[in-house]
PDB file of N, CA and C in Angstrom:
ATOM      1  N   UNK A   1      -9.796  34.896  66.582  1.00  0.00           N
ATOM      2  CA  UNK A   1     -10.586  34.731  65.381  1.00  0.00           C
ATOM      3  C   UNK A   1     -11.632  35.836  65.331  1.00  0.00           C
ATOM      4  N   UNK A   2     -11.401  36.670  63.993  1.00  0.00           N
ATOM      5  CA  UNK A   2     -12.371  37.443  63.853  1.00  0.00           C
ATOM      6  C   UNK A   2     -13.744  37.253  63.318  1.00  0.00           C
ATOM      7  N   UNK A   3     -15.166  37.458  63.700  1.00  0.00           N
ATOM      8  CA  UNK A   3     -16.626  37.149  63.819  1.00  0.00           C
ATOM      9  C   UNK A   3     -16.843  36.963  62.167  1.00  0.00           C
ATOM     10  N   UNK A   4     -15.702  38.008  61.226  1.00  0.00           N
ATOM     11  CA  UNK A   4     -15.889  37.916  59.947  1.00  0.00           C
ATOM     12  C   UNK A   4     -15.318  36.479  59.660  1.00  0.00           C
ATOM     13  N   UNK A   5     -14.507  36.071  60.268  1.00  0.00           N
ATOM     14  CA  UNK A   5     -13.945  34.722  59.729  1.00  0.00           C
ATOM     15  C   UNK A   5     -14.537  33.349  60.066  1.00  0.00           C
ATOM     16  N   UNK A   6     -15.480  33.755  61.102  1.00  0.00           N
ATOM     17  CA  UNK A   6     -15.972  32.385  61.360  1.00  0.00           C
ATOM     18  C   UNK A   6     -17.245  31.953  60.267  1.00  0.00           C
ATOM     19  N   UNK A   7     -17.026  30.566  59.893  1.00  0.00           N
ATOM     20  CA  UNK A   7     -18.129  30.028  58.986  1.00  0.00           C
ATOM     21  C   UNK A   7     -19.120  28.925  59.214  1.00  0.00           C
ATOM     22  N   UNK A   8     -20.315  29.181  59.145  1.00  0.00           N
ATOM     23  CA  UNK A   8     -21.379  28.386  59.782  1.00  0.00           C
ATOM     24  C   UNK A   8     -21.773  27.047  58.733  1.00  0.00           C
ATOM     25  N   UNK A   9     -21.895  26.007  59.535  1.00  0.00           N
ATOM     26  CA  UNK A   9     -22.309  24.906  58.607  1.00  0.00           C
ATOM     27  C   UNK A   9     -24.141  24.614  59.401  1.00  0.00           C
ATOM     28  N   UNK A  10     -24.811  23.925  58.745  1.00  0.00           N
ATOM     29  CA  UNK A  10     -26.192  23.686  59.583  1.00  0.00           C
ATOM     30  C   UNK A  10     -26.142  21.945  58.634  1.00  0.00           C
ATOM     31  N   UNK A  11     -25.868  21.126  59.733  1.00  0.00           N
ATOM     32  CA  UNK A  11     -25.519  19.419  58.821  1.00  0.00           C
ATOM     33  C   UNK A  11     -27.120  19.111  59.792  1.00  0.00           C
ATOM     34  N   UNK A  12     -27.680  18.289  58.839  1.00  0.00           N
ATOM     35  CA  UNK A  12     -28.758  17.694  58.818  1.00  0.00           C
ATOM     36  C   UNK A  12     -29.030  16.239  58.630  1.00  0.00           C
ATOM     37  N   UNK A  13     -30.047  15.261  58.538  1.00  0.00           N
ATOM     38  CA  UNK A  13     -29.949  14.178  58.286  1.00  0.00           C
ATOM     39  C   UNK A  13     -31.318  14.110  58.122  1.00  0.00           C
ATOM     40  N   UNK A  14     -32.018  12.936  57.505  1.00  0.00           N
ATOM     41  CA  UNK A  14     -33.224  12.967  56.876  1.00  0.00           C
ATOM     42  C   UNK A  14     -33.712  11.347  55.928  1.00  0.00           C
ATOM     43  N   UNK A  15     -34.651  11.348  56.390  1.00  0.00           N
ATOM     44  CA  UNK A  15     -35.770   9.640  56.147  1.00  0.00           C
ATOM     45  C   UNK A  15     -36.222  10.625  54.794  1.00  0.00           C
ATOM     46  N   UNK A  16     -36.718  11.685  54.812  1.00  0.00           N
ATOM     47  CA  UNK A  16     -37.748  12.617  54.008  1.00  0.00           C
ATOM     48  C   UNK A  16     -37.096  12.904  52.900  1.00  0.00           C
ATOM     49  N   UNK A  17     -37.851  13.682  52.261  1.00  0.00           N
ATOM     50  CA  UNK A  17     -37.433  15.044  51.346  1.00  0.00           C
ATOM     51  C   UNK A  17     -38.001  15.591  52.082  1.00  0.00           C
ATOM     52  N   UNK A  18     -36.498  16.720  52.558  1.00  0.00           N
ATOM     53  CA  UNK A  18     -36.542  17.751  53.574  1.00  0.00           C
ATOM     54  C   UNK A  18     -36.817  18.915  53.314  1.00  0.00           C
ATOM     55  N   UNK A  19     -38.256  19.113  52.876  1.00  0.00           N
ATOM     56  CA  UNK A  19     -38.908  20.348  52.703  1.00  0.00           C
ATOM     57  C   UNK A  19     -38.734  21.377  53.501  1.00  0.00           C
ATOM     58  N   UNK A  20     -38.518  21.383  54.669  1.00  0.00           N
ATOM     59  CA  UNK A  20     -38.116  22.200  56.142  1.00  0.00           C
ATOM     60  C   UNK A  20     -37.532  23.157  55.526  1.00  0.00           C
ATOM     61  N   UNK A  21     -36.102  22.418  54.637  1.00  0.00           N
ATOM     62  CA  UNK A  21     -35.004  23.427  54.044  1.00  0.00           C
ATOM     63  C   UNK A  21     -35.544  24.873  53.441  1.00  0.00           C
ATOM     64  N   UNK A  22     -36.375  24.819  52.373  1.00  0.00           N
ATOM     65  CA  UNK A  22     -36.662  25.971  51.671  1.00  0.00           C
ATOM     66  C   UNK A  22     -37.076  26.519  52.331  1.00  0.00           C
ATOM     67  N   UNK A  23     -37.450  26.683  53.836  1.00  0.00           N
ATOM     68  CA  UNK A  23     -38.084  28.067  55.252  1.00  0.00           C
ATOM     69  C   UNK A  23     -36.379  28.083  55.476  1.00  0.00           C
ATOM     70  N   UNK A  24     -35.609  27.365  55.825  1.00  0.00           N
ATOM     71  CA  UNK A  24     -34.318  27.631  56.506  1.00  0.00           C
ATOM     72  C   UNK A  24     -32.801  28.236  55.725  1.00  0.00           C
ATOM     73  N   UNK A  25     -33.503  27.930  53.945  1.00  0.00           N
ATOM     74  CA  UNK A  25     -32.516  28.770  53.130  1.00  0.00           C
ATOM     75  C   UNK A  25     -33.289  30.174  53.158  1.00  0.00           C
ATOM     76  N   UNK A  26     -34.362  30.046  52.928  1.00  0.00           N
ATOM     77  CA  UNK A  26     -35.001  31.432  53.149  1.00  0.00           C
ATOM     78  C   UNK A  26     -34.449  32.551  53.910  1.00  0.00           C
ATOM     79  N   UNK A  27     -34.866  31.568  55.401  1.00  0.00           N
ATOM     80  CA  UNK A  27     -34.424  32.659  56.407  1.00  0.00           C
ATOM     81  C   UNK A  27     -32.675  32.828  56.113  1.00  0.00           C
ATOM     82  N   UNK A  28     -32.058  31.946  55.981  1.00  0.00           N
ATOM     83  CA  UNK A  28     -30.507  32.464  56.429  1.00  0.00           C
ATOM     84  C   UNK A  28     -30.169  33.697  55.390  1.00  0.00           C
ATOM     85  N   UNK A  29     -30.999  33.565  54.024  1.00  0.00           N
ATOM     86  CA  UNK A  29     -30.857  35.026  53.008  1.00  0.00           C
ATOM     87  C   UNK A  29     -31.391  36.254  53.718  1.00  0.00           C
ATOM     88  N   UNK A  30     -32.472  35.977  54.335  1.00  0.00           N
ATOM     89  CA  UNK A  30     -33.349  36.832  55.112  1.00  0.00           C
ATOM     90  C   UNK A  30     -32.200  37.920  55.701  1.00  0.00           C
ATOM     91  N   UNK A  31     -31.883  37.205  56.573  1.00  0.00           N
ATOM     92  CA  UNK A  31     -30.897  37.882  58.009  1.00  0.00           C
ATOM     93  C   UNK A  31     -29.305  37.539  57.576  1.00  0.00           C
ATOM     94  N   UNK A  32     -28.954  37.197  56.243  1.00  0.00           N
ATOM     95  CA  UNK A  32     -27.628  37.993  55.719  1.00  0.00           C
ATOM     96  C   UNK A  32     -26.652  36.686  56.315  1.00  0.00           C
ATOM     97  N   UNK A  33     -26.981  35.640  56.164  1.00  0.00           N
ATOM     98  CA  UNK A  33     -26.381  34.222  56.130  1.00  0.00           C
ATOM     99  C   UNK A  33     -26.239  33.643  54.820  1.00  0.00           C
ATOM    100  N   UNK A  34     -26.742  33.928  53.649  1.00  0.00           N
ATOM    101  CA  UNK A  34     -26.103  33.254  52.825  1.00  0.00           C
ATOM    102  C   UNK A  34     -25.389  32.596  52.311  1.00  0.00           C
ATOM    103  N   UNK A  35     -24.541  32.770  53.100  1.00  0.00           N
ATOM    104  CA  UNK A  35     -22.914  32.193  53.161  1.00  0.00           C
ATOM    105  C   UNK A  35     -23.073  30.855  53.775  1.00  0.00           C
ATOM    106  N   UNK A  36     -23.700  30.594  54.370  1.00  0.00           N
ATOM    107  CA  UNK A  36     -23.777  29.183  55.095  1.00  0.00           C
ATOM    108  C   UNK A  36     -24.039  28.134  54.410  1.00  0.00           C
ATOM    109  N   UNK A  37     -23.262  27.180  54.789  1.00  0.00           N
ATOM    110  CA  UNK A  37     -23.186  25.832  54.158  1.00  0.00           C
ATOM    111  C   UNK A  37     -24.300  24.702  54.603  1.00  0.00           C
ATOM    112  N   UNK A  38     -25.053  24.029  54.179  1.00  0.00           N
ATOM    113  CA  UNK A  38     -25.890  23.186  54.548  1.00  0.00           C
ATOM    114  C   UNK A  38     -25.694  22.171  54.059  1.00  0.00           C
ATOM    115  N   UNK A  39     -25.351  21.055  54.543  1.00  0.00           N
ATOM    116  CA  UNK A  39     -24.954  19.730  54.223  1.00  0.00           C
ATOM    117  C   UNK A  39     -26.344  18.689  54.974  1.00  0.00           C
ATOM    118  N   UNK A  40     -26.261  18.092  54.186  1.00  0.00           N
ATOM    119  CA  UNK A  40     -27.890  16.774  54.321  1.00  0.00           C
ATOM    120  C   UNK A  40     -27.058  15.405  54.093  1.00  0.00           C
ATOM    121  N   UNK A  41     -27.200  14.558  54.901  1.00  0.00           N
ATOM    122  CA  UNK A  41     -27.296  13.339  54.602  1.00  0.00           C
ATOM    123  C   UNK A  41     -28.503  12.607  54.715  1.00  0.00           C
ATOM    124  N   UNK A  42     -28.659  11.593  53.148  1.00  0.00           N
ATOM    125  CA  UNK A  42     -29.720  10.913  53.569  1.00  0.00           C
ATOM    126  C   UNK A  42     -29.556   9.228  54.153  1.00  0.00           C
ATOM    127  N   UNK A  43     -30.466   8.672  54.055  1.00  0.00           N
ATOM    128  CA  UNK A  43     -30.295   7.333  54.389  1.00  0.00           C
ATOM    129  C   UNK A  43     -31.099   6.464  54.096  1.00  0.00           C
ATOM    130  N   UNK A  44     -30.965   5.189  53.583  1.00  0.00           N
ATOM    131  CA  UNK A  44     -31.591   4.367  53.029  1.00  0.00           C
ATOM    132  C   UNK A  44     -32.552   4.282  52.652  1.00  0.00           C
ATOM    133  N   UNK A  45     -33.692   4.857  53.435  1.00  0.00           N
ATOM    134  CA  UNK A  45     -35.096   5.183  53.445  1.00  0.00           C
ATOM    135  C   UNK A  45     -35.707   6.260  52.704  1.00  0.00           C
ATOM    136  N   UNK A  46     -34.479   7.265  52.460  1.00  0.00           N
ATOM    137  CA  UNK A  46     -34.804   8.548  52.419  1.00  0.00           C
ATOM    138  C   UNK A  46     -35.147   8.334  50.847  1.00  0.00           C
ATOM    139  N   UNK A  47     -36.287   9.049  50.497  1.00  0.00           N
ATOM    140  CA  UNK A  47     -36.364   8.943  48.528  1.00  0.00           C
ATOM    141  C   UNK A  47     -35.271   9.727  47.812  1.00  0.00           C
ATOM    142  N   UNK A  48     -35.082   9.547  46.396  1.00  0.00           N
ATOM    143  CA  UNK A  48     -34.209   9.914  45.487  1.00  0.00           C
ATOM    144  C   UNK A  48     -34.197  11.186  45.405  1.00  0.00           C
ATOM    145  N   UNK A  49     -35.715  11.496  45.017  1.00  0.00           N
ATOM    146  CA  UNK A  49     -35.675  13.048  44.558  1.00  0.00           C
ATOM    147  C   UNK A  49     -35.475  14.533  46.067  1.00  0.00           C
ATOM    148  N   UNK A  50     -35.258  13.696  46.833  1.00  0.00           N
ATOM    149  CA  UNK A  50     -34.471  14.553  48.280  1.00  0.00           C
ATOM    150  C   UNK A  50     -33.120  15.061  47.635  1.00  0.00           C
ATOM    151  N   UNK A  51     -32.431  14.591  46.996  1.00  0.00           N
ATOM    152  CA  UNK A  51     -31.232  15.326  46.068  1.00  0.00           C
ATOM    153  C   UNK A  51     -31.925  16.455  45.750  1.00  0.00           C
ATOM    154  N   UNK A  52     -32.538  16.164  44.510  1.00  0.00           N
ATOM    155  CA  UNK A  52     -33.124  17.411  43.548  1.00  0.00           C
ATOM    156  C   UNK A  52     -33.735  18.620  44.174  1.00  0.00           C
ATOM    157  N   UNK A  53     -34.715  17.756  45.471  1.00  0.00           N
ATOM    158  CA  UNK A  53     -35.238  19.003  45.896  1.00  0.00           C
ATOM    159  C   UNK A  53     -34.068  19.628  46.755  1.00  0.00           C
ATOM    160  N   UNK A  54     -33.188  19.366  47.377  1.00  0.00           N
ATOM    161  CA  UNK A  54     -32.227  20.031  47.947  1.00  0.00           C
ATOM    162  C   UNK A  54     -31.544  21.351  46.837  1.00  0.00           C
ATOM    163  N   UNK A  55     -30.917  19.953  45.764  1.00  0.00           N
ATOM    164  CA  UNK A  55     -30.496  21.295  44.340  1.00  0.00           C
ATOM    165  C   UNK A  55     -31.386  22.066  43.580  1.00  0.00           C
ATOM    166  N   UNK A  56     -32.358  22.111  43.908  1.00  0.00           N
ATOM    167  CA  UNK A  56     -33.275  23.428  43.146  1.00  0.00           C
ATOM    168  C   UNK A  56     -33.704  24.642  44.588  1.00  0.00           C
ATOM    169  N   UNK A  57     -34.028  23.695  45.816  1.00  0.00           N
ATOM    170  CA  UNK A  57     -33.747  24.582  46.793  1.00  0.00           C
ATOM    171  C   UNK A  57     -32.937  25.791  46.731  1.00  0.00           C
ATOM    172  N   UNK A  58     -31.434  25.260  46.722  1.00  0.00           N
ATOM    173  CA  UNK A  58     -30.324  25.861  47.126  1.00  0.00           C
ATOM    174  C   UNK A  58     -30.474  26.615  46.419  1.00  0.00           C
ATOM    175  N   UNK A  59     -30.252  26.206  44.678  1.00  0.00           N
ATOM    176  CA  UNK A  59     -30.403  27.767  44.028  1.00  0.00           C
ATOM    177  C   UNK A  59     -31.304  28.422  43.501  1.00  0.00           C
ATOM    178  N   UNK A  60     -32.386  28.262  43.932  1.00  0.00           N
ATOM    179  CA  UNK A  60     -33.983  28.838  43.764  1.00  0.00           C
ATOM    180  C   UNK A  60     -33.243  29.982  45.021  1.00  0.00           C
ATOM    181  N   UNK A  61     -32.807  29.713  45.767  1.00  0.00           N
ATOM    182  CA  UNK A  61     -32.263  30.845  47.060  1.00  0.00           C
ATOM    183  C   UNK A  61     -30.918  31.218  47.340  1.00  0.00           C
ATOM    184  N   UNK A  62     -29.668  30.686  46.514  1.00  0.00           N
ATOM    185  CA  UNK A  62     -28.579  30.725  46.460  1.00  0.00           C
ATOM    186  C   UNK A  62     -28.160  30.354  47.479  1.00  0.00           C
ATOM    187  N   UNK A  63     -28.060  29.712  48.424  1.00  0.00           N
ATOM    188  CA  UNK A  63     -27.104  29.089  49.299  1.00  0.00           C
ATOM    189  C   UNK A  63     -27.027  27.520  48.886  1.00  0.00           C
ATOM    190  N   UNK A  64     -25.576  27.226  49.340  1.00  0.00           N
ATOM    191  CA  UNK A  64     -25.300  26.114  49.416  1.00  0.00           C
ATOM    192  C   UNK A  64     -25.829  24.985  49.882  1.00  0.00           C
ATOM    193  N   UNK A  65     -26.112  23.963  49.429  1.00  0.00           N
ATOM    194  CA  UNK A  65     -26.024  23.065  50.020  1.00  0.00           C
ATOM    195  C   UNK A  65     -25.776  21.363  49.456  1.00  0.00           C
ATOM    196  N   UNK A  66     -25.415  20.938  50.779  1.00  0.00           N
ATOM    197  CA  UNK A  66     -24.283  19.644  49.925  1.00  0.00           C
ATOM    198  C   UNK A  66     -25.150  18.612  50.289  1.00  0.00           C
ATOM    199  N   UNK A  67     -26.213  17.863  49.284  1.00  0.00           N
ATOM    200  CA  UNK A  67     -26.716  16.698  49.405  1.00  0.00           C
ATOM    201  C   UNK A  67     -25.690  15.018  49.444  1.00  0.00           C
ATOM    202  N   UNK A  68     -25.802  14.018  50.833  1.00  0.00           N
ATOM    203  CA  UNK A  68     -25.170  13.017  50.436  1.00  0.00           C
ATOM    204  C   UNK A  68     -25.733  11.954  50.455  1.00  0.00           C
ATOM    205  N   UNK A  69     -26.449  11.281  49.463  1.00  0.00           N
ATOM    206  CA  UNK A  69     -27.452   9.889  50.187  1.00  0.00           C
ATOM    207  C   UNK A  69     -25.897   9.120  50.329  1.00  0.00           C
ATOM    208  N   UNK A  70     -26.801   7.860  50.378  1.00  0.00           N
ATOM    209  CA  UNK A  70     -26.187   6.467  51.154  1.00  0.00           C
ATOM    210  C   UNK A  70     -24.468   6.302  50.309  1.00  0.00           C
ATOM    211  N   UNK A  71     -24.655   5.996  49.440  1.00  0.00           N
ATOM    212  CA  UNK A  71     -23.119   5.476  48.119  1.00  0.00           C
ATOM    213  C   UNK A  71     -22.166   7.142  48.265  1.00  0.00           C
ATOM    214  N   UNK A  72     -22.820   8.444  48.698  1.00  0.00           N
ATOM    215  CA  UNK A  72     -22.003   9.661  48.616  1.00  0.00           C
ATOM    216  C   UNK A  72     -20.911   9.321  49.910  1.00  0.00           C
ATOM    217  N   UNK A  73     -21.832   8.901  50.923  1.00  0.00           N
ATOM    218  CA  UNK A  73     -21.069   8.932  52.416  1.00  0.00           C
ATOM    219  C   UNK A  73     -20.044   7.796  52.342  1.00  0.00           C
ATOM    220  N   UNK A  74     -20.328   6.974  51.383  1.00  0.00           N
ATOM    221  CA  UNK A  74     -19.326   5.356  51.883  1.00  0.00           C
ATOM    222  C   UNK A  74     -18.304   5.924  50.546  1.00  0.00           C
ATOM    223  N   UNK A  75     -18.451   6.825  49.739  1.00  0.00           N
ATOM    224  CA  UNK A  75     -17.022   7.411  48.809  1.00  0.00           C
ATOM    225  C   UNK A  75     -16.166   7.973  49.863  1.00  0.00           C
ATOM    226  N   UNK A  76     -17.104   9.400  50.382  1.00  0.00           N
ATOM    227  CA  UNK A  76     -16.463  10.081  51.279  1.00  0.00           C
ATOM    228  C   UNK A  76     -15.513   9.220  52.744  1.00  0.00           C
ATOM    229  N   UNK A  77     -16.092   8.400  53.104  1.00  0.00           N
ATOM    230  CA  UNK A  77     -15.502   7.985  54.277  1.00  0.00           C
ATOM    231  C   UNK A  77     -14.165   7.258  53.745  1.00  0.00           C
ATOM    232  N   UNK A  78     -14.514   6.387  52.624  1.00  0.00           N
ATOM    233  CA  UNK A  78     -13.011   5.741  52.426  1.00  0.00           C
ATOM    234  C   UNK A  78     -11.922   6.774  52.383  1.00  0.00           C
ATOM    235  N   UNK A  79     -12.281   7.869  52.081  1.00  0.00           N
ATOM    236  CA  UNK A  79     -11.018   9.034  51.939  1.00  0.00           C
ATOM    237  C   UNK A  79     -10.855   9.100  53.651  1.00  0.00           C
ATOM    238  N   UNK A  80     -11.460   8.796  54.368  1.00  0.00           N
ATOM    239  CA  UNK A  80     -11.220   9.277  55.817  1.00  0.00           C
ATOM    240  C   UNK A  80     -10.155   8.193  56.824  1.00  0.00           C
ATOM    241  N   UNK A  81      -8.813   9.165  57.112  1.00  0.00           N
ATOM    242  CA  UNK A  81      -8.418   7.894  57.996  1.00  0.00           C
ATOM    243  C   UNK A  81      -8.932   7.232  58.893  1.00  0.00           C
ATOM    244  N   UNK A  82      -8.703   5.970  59.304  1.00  0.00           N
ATOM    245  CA  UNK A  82      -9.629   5.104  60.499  1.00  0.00           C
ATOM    246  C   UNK A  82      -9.183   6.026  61.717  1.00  0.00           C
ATOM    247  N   UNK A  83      -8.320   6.552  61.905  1.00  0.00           N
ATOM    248  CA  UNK A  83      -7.330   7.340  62.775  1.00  0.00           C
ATOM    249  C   UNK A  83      -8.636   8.429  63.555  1.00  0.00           C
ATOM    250  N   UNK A  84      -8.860   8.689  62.159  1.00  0.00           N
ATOM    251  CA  UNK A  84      -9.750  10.423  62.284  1.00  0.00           C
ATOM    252  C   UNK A  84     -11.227   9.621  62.635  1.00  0.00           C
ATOM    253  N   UNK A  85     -11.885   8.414  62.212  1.00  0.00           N
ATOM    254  CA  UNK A  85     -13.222   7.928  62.349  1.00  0.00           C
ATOM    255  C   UNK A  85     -13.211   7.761  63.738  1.00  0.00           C
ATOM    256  N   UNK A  86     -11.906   7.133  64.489  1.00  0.00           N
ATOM    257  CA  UNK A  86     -11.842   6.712  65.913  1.00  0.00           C
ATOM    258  C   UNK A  86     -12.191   8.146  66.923  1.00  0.00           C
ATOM    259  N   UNK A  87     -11.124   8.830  66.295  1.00  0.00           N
ATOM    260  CA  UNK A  87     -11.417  10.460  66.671  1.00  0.00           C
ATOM    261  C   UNK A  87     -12.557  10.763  66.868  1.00  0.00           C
ATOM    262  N   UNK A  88     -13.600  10.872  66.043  1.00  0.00           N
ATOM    263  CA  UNK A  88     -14.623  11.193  65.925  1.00  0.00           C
ATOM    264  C   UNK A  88     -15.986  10.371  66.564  1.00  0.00           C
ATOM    265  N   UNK A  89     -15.525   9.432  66.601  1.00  0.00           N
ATOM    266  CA  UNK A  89     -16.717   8.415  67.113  1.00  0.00           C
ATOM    267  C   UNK A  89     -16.418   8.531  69.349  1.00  0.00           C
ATOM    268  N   UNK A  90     -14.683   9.072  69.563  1.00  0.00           N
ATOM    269  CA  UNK A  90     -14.986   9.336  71.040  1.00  0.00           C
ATOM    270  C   UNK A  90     -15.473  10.661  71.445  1.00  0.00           C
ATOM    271  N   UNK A  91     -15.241  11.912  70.473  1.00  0.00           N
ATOM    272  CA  UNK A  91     -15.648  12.935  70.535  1.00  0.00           C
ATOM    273  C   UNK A  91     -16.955  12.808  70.405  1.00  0.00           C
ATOM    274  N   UNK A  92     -17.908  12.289  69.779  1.00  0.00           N
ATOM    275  CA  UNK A  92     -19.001  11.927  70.058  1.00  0.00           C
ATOM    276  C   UNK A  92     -19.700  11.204  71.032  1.00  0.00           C
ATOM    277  N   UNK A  93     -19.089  10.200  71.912  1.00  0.00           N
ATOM    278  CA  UNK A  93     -19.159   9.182  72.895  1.00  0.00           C
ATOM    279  C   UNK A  93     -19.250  10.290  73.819  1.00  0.00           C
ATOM    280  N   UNK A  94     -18.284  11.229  74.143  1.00  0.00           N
ATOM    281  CA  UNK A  94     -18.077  12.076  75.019  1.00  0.00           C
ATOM    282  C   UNK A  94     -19.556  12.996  75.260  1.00  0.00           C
ATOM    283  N   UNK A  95     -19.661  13.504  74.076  1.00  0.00           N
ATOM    284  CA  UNK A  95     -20.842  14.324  74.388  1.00  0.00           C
ATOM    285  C   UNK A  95     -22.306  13.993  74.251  1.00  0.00           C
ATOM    286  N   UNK A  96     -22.334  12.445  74.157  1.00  0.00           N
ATOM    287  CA  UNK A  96     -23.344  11.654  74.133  1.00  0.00           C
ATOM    288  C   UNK A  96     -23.570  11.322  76.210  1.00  0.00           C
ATOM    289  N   UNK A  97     -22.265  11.217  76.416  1.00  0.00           N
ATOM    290  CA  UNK A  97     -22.459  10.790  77.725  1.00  0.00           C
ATOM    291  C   UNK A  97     -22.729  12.186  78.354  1.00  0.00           C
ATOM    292  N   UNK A  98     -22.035  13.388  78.457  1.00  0.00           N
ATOM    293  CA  UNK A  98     -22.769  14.391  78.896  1.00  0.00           C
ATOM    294  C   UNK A  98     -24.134  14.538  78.580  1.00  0.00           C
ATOM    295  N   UNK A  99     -25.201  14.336  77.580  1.00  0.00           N
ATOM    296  CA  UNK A  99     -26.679  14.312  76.874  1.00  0.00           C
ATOM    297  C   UNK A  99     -27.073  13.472  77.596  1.00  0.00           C
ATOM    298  N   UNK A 100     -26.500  12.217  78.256  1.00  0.00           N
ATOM    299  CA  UNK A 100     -27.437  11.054  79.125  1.00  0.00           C
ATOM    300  C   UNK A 100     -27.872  10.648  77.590  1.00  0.00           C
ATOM    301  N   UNK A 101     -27.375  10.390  76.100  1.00  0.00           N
ATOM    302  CA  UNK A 101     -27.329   9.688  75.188  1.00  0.00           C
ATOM    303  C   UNK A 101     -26.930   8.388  74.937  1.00  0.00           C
ATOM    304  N   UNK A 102     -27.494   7.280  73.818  1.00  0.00           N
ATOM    305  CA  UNK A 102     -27.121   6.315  73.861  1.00  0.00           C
ATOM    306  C   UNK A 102     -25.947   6.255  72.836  1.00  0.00           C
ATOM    307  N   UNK A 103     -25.375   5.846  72.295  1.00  0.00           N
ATOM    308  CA  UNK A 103     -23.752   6.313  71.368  1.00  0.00           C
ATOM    309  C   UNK A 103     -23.564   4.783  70.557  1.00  0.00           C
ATOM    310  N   UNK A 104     -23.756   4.643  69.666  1.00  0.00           N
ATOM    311  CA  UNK A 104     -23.199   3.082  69.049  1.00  0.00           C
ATOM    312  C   UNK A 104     -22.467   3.630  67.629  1.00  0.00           C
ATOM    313  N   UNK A 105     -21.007   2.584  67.431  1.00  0.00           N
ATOM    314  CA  UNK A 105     -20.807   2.877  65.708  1.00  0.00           C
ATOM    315  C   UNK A 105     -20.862   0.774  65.743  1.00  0.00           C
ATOM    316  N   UNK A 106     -20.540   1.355  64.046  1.00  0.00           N
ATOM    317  CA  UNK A 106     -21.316   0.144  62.587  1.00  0.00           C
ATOM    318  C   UNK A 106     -19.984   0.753  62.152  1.00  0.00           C
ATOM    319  N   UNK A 107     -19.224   0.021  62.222  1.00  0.00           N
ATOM    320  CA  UNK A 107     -17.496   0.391  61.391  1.00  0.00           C
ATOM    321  C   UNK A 107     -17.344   1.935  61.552  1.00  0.00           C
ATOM    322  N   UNK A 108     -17.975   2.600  60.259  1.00  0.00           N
ATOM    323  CA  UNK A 108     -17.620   4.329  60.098  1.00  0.00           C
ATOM    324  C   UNK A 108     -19.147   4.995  60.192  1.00  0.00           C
ATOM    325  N   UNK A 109     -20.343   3.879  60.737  1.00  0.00           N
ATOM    326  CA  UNK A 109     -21.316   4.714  60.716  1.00  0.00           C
ATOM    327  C   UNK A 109     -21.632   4.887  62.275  1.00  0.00           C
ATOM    328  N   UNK A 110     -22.067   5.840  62.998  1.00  0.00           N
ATOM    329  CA  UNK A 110     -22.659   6.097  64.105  1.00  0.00           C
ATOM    330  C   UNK A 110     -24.037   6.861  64.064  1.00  0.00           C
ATOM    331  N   UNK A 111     -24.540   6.367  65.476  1.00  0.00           N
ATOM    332  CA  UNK A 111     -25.797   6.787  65.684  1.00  0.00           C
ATOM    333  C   UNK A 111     -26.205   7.101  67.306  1.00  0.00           C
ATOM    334  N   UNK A 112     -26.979   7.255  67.374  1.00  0.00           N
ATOM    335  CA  UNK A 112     -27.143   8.750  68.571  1.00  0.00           C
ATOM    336  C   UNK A 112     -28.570   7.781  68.877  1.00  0.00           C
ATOM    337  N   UNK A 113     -28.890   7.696  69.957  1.00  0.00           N
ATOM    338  CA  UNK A 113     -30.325   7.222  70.902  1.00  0.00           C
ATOM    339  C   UNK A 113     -30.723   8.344  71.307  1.00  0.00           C
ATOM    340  N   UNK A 114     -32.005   9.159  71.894  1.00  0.00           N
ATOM    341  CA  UNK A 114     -32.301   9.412  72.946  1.00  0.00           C
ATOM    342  C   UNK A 114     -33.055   8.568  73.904  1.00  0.00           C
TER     343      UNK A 114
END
């Protein structure tokens, strides 16, 4: 695989409106990342307008990024086989136990202790 072909994602998660972002779309224009994908999930807690500020972020600076509160993730997952969730929840187990992490899933949701 050539260095041109590889593509960077930066996935996030967030209680807030994740102001952080507009220093971190910044920089990735800065130093010629643009191209990078930034995906946010929020969660229950997290307020509404964490969407908006994500979508005026992104293109106030042109990079991507894919806001999902709570109802985005439970669309997305039904598309996901249980096959691939199982997948994913030991690939995570795995490198939770290397971290000395705590590892629990909630059907298709998981979560991470330190």
């Amino acid at each position: 695989m050539s260095a041109s072909s590889i593509k960077i994602a930066v996935v996030t998660t967030t209680i807030y409106v994740p102001k952080c972002l507009d220093d971190y779309f910044a920089n990735a224009v800065t130093y010629g990342h643009s191209d990078t994908l930034f995906v946010v999930t929020g969660d229950t807690k997290t307020p509404a307008e964490a969407k908006s500020f994500c979508n005026e972020a992104s293109a106030r600076h042109g990079v991507k990024c894919v806001f999902m509160d709570v109802e985005d993730q439970k669309a997305y997952m039904v598309k996901v086989p249980t096959r691939i969730c199982g997948l994913l929840f030991c690939i995570l187990q795995q490198i939770c136990s290397i971290l000395s992490l705590t590892c629990t899933c909630r059907g298709a949701a998981f979560s991470v202790a330190m």
